[in-house]
C-alpha atoms as a PDB file:
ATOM      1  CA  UNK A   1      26.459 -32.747  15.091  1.00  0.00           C
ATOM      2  CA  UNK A   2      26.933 -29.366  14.037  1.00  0.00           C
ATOM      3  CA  UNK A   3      24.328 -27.447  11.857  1.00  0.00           C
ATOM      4  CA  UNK A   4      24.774 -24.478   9.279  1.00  0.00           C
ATOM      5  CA  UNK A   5      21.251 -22.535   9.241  1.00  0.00           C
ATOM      6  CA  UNK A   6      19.855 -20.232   6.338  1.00  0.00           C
ATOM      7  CA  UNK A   7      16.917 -18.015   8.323  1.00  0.00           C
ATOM      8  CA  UNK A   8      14.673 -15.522   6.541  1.00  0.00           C
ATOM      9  CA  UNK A   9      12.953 -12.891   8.666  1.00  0.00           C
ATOM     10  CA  UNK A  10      15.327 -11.726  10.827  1.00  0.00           C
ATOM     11  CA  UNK A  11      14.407  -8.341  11.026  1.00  0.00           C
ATOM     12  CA  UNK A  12      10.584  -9.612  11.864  1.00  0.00           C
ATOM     13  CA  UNK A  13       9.609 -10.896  15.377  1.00  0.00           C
ATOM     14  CA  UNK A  14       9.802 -14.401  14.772  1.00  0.00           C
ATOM     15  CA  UNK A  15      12.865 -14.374  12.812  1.00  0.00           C
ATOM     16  CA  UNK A  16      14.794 -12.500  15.401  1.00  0.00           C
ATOM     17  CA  UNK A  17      13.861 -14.701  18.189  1.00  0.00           C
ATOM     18  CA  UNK A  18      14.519 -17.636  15.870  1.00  0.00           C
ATOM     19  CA  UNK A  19      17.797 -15.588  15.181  1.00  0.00           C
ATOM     20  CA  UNK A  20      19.031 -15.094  18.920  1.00  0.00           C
ATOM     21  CA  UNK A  21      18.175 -19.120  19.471  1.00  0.00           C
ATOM     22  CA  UNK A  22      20.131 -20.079  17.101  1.00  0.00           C
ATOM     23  CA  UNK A  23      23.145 -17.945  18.220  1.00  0.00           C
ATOM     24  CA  UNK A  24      22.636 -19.260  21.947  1.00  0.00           C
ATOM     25  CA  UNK A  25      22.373 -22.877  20.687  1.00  0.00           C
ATOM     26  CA  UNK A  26      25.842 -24.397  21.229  1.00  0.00           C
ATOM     27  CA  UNK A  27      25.254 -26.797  18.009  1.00  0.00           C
ATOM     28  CA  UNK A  28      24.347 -24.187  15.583  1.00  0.00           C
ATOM     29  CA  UNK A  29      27.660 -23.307  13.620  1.00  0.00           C
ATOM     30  CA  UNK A  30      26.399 -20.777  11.050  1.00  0.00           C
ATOM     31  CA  UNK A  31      23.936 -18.773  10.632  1.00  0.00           C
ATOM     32  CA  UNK A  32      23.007 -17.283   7.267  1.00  0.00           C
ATOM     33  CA  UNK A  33      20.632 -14.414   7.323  1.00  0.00           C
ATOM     34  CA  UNK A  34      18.796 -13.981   4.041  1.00  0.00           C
ATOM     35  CA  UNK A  35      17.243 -10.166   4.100  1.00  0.00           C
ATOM     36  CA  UNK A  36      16.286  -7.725   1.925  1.00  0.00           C
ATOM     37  CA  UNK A  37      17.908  -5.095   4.046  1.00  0.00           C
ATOM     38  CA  UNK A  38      20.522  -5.064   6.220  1.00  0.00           C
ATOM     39  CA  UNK A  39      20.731  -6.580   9.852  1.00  0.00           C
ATOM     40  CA  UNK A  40      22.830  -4.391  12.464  1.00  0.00           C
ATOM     41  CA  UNK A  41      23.511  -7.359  14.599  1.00  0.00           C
ATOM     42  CA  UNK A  42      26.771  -8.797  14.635  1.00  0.00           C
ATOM     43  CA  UNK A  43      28.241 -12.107  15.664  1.00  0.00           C
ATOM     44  CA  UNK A  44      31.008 -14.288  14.413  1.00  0.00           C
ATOM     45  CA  UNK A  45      28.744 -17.337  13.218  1.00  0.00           C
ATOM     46  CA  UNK A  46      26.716 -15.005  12.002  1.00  0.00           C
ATOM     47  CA  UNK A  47      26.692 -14.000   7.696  1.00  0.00           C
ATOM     48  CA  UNK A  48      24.295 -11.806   5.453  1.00  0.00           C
ATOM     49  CA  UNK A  49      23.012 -12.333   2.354  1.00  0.00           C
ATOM     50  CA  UNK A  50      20.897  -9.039   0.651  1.00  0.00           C
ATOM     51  CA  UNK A  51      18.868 -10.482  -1.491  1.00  0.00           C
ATOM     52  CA  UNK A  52      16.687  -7.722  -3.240  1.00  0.00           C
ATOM     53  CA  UNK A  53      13.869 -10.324  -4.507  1.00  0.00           C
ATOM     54  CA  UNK A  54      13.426 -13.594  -2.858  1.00  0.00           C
ATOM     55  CA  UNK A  55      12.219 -14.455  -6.545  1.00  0.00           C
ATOM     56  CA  UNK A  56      14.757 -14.305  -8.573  1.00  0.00           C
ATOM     57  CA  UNK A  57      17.660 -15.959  -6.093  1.00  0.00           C
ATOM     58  CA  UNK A  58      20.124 -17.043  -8.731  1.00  0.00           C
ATOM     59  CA  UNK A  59      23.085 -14.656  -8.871  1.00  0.00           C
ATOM     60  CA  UNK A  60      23.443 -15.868  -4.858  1.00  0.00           C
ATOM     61  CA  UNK A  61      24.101 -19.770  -5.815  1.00  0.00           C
ATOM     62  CA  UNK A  62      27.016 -19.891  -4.501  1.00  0.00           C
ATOM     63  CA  UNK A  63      26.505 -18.336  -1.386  1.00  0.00           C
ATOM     64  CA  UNK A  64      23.355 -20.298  -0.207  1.00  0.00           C
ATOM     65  CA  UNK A  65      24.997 -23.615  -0.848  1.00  0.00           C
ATOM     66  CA  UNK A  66      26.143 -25.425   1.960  1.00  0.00           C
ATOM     67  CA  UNK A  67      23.505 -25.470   4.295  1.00  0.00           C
ATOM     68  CA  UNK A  68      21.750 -28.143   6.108  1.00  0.00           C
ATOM     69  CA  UNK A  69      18.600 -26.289   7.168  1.00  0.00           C
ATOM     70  CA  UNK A  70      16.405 -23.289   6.091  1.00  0.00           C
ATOM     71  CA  UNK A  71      14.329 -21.405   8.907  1.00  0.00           C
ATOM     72  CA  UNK A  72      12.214 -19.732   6.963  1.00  0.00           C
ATOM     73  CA  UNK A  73      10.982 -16.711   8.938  1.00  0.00           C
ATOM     74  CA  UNK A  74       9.738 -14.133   6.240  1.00  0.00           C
ATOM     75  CA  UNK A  75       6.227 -13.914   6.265  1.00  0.00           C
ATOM     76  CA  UNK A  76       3.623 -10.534   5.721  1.00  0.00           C
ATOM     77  CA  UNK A  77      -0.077  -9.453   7.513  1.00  0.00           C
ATOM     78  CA  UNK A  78      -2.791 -10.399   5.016  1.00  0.00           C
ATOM     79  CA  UNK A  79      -4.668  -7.347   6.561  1.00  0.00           C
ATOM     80  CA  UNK A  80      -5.874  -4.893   4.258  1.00  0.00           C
ATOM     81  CA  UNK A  81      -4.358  -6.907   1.306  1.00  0.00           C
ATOM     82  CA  UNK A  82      -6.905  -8.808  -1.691  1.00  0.00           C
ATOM     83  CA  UNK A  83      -6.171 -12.884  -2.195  1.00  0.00           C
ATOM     84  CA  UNK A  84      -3.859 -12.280  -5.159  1.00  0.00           C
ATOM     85  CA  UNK A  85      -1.368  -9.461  -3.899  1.00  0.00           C
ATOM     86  CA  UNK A  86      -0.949 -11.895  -0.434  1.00  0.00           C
ATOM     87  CA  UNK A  87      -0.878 -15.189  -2.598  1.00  0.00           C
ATOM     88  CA  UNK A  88       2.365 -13.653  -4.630  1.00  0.00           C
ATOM     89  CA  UNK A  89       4.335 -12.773  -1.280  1.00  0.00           C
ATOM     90  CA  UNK A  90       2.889 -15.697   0.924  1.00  0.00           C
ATOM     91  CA  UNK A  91       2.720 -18.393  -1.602  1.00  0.00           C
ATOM     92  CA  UNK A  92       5.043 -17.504  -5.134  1.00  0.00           C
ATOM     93  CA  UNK A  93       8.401 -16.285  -2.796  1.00  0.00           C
ATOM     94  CA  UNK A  94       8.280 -18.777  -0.771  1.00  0.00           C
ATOM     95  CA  UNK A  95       7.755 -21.604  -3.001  1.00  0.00           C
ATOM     96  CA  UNK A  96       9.780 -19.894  -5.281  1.00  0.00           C
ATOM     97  CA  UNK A  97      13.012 -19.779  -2.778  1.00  0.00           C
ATOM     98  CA  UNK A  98      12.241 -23.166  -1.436  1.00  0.00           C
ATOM     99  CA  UNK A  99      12.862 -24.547  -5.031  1.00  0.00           C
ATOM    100  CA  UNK A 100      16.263 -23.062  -5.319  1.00  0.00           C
ATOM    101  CA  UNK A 101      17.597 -24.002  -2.437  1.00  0.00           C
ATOM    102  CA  UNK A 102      16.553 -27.755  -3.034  1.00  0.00           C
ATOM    103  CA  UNK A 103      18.206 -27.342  -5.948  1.00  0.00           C
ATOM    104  CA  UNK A 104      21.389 -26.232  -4.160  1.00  0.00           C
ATOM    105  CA  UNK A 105      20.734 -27.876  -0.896  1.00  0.00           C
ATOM    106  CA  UNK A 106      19.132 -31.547  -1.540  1.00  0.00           C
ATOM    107  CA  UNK A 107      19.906 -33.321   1.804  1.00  0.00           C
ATOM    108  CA  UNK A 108      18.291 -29.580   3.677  1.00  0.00           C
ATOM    109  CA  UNK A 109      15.509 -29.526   6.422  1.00  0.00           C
ATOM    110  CA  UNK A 110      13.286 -26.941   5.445  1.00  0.00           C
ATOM    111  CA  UNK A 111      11.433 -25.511   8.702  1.00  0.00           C
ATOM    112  CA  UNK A 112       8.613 -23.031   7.736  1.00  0.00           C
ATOM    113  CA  UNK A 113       6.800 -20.569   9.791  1.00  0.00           C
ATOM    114  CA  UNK A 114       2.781 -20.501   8.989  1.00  0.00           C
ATOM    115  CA  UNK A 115      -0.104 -19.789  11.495  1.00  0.00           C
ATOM    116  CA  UNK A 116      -2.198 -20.877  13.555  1.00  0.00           C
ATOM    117  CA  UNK A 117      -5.748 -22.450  11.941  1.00  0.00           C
ATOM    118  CA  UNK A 118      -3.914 -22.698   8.560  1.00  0.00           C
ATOM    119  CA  UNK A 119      -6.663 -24.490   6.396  1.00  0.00           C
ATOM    120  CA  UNK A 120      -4.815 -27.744   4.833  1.00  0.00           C
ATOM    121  CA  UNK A 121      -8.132 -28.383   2.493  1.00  0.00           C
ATOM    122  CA  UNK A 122      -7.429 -24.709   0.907  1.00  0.00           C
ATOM    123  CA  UNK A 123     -10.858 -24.612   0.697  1.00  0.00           C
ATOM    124  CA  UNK A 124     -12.509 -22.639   3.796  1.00  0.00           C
ATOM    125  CA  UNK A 125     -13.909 -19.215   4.050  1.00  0.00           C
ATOM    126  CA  UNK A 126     -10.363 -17.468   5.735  1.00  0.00           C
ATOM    127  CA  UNK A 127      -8.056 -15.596   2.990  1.00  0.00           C
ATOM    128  CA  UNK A 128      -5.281 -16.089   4.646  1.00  0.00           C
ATOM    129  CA  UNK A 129      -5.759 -19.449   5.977  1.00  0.00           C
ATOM    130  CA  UNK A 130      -6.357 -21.261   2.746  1.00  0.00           C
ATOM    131  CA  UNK A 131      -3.146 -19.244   1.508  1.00  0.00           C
ATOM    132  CA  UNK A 132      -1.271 -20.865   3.969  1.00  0.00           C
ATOM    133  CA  UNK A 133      -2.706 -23.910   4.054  1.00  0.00           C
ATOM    134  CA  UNK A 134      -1.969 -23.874  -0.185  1.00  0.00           C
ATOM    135  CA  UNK A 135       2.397 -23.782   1.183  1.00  0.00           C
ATOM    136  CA  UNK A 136       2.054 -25.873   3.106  1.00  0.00           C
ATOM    137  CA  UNK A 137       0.825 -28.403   1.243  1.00  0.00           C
ATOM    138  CA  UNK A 138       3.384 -27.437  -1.495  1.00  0.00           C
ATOM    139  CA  UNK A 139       6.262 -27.640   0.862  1.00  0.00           C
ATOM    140  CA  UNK A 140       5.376 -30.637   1.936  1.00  0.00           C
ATOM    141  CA  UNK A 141       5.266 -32.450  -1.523  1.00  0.00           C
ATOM    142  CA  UNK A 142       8.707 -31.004  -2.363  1.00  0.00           C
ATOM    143  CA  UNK A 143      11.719 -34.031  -1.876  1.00  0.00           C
ATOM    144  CA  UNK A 144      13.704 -32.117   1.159  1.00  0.00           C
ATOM    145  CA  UNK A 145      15.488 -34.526   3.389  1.00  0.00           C
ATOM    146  CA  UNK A 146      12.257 -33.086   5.740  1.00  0.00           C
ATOM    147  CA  UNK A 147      10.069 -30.248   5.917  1.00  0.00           C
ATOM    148  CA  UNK A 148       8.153 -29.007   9.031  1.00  0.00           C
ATOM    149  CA  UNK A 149       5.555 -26.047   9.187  1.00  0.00           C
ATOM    150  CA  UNK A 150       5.617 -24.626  12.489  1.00  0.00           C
ATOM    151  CA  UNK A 151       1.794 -23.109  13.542  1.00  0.00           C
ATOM    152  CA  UNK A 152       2.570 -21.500  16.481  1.00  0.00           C
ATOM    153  CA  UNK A 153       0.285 -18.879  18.494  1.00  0.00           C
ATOM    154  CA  UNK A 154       1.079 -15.927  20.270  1.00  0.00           C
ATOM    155  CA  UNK A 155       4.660 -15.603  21.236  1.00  0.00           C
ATOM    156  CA  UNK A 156       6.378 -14.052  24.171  1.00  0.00           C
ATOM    157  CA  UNK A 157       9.096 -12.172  23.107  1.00  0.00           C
ATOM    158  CA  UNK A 158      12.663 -13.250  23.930  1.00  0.00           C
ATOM    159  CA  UNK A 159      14.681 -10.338  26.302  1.00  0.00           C
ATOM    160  CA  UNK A 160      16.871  -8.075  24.119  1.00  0.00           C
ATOM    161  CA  UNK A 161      14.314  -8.796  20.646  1.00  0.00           C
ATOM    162  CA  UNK A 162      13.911  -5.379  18.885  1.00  0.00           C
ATOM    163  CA  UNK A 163      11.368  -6.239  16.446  1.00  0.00           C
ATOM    164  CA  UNK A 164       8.526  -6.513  18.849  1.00  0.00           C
ATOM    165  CA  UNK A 165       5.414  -4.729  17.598  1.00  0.00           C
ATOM    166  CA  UNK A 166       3.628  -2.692  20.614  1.00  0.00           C
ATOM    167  CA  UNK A 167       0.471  -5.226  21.168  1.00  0.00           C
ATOM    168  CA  UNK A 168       3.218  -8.371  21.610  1.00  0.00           C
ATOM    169  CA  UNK A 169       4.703  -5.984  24.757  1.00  0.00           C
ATOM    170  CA  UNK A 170       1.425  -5.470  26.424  1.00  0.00           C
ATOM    171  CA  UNK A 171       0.317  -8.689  25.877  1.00  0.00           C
ATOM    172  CA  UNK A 172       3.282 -10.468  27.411  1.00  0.00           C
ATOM    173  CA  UNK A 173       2.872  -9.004  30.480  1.00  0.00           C
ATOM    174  CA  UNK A 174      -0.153 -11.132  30.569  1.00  0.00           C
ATOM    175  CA  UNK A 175       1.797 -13.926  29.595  1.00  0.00           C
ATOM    176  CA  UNK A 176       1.861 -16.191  32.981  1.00  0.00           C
ATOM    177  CA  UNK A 177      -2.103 -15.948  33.193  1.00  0.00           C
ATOM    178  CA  UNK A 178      -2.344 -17.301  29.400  1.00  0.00           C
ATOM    179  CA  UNK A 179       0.320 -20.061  29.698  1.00  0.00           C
ATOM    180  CA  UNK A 180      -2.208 -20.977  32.843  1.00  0.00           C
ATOM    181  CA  UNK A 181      -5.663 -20.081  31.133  1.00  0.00           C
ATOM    182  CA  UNK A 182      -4.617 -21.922  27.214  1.00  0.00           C
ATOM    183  CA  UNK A 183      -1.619 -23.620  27.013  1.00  0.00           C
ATOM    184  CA  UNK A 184      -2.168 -24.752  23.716  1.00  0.00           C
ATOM    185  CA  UNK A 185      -2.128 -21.671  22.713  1.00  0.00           C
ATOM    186  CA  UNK A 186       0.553 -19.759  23.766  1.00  0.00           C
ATOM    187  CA  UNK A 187       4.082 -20.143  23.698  1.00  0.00           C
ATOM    188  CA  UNK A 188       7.877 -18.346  23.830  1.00  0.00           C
ATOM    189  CA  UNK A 189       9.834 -17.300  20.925  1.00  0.00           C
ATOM    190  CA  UNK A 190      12.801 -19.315  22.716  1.00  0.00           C
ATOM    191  CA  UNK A 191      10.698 -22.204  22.488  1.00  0.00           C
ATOM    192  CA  UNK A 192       9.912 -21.629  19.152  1.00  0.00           C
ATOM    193  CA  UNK A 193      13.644 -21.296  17.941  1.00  0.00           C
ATOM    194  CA  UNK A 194      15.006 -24.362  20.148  1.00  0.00           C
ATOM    195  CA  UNK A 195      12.025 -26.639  18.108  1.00  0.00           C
ATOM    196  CA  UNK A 196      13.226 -25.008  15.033  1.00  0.00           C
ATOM    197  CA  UNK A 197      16.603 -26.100  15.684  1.00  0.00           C
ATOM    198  CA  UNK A 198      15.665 -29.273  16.920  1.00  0.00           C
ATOM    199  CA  UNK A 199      13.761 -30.296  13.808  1.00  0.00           C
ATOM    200  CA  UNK A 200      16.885 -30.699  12.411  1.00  0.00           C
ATOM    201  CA  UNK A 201      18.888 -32.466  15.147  1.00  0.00           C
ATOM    202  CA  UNK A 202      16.107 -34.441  16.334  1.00  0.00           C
ATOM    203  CA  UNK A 203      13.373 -34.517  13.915  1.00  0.00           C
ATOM    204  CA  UNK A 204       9.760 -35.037  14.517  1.00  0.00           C
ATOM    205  CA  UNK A 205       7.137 -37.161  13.396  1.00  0.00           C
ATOM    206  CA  UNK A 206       4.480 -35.023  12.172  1.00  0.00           C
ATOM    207  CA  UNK A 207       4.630 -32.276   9.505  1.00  0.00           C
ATOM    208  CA  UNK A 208       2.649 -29.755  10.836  1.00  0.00           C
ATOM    209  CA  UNK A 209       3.618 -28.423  14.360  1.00  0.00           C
ATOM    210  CA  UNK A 210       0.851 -26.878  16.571  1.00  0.00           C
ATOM    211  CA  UNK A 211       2.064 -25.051  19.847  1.00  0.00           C
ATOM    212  CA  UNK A 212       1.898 -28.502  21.657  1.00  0.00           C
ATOM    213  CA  UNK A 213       4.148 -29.985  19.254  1.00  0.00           C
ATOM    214  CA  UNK A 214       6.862 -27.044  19.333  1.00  0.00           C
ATOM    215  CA  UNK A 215       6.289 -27.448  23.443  1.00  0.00           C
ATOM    216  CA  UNK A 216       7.378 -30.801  22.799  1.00  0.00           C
ATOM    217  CA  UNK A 217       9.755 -30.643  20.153  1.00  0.00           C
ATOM    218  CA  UNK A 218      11.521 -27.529  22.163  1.00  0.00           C
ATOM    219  CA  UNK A 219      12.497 -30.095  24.963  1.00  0.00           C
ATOM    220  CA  UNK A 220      13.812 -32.827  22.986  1.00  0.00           C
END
C-alpha cells in the first residue's frame, strides 16, 4: 500500500524530520508540503503548496485533494504570547485546515503534532497545555477515517535536518545518557516520522501517542 502525505511544518524541526522520513520511507509516494514560504529542498515525490493563510484554504481545493494522510507539523512557542493570540494560531488554523481537508479528503488519517503534558480536561493551570489539550479534543471528535495526536518529548535531530534550533544540538549530544536515564521521555525525530507514517499503514489503538507509544508504533 502506497500513501500520498500532506505535511505542514516543514521548515520547523519536527516537520523536517517528519519530512526526510517520509522521503526515506519506501511506501510513501507523495509528499505534499503545505508552507507559507518556500522549501529549498527538492525531490521527485516531493510537491509545494504556498499557502499564505492556513485559514482561508479554499482557492487550493484542488490541489489538496487526493491525499490519504495529513502530518500536521505546524505548530508555534506559546512563550511570551497571552491565551488568545496562541489560541488563534494553535487552536483556529488548525481546526480550521483540518475541516477543509475532511471536506476534500473524507477517508484521510489526520496525524497531529501536540506536546508533551497536553491537558485533555482543558481545565488546568498551563496556557499552553489546556490550548492543546482544547485540539485535541476537537480533532478527535471530527469523522476522519482516524486521527492520532502525537505527544512526543525531546527529539534528537535526524543527520542532515537544518531547522534545528541551537539548545536541540547541545542537548543531543547528551542524547545516549537520556535514552538511558528517561526513556519515556526522549525520543528521535526518525522515530517520530516512521510512527507518523505508520499510523496510517498500521494504525494504532489509542488516540493520543506518548513517547512510548511512538517507540512502539515506530517499530510496527
Amino acid at each position: 500500500m502506497e500513501i500520498k502525505v500532506i505535511l505542514t511544518g516543514a521548515t520547523g524541526l519536527v516537520g523536517e524530520g517528519v519530512l526526510l522520513a517520509c522521503l526515506e520511507h519506501p511506501l510513501v509516494k507523495e509528499v505534499l508540503m503545505v508552507n507559507r514560504k518556500s522549501n529549498a529542498l527538492k525531490d521527485p515525490r516531493l510537491k509545494e503548496c504556498i499557502i499564505p493563510s492556513f485559514l482561508n484554504p479554499d482557492e487550493f481545493s484542488e490541489q489538496l485533494t487526493g491525499y490519504d494522510a495529513c502530518f500536521y507539523c505546524a505548530g508555534i512557542s506559546s512563550n511570551g504570547m497571552n491565551e488568545s493570540d496562541y489560541s488563534h494560531i494553535t487552536y483556529d488554523t488548525t481546526l480550521g485546515f483540518a475541516e477543509k481537508l475532511l471536506s476534500l479528503n473524507p477517508q484521510m488519517v489526520f496525524s497531529h503534532v501536540s506536546g508533551s503534558h497536553s491537558d485533555s480536561s482543558e481545565k488546568g493551570n498551563i496556557m499552553w497545555a489546556r490550548v492543546k489539550g482544547k485540539i485535541e479534543n476537537a480533532l478527535m471528535r471530527l469523522p476522519f477515517k482516524k486521527v492520532y495526536n502525537f505527544r512526543p518529548g525531546f527529539m534528537k535531530p535526524t543527520a542532515g535536518q537544518q531547522n534545528v534550533k541551537s539548545f536541540y544540538k547541545v542537548i543531543s549530544w547528551f542524547y545516549p545518557l537520556l535514552k538511558i536515564l528517561m526513556p519515556d521521555r526522549v525520543s528521535t525525530m526518525q522515530e517520530v516520522g516512521l510512527a507518523m507514517i505508520n499510523s496510517v499503514l498500521k494504525g494504532y489503538p489509542k488516540q493520543i501517542l506518548e513517547v512510548t507509544d511512538i517507540k512502539l508504533l515506530a517499530k510496527a
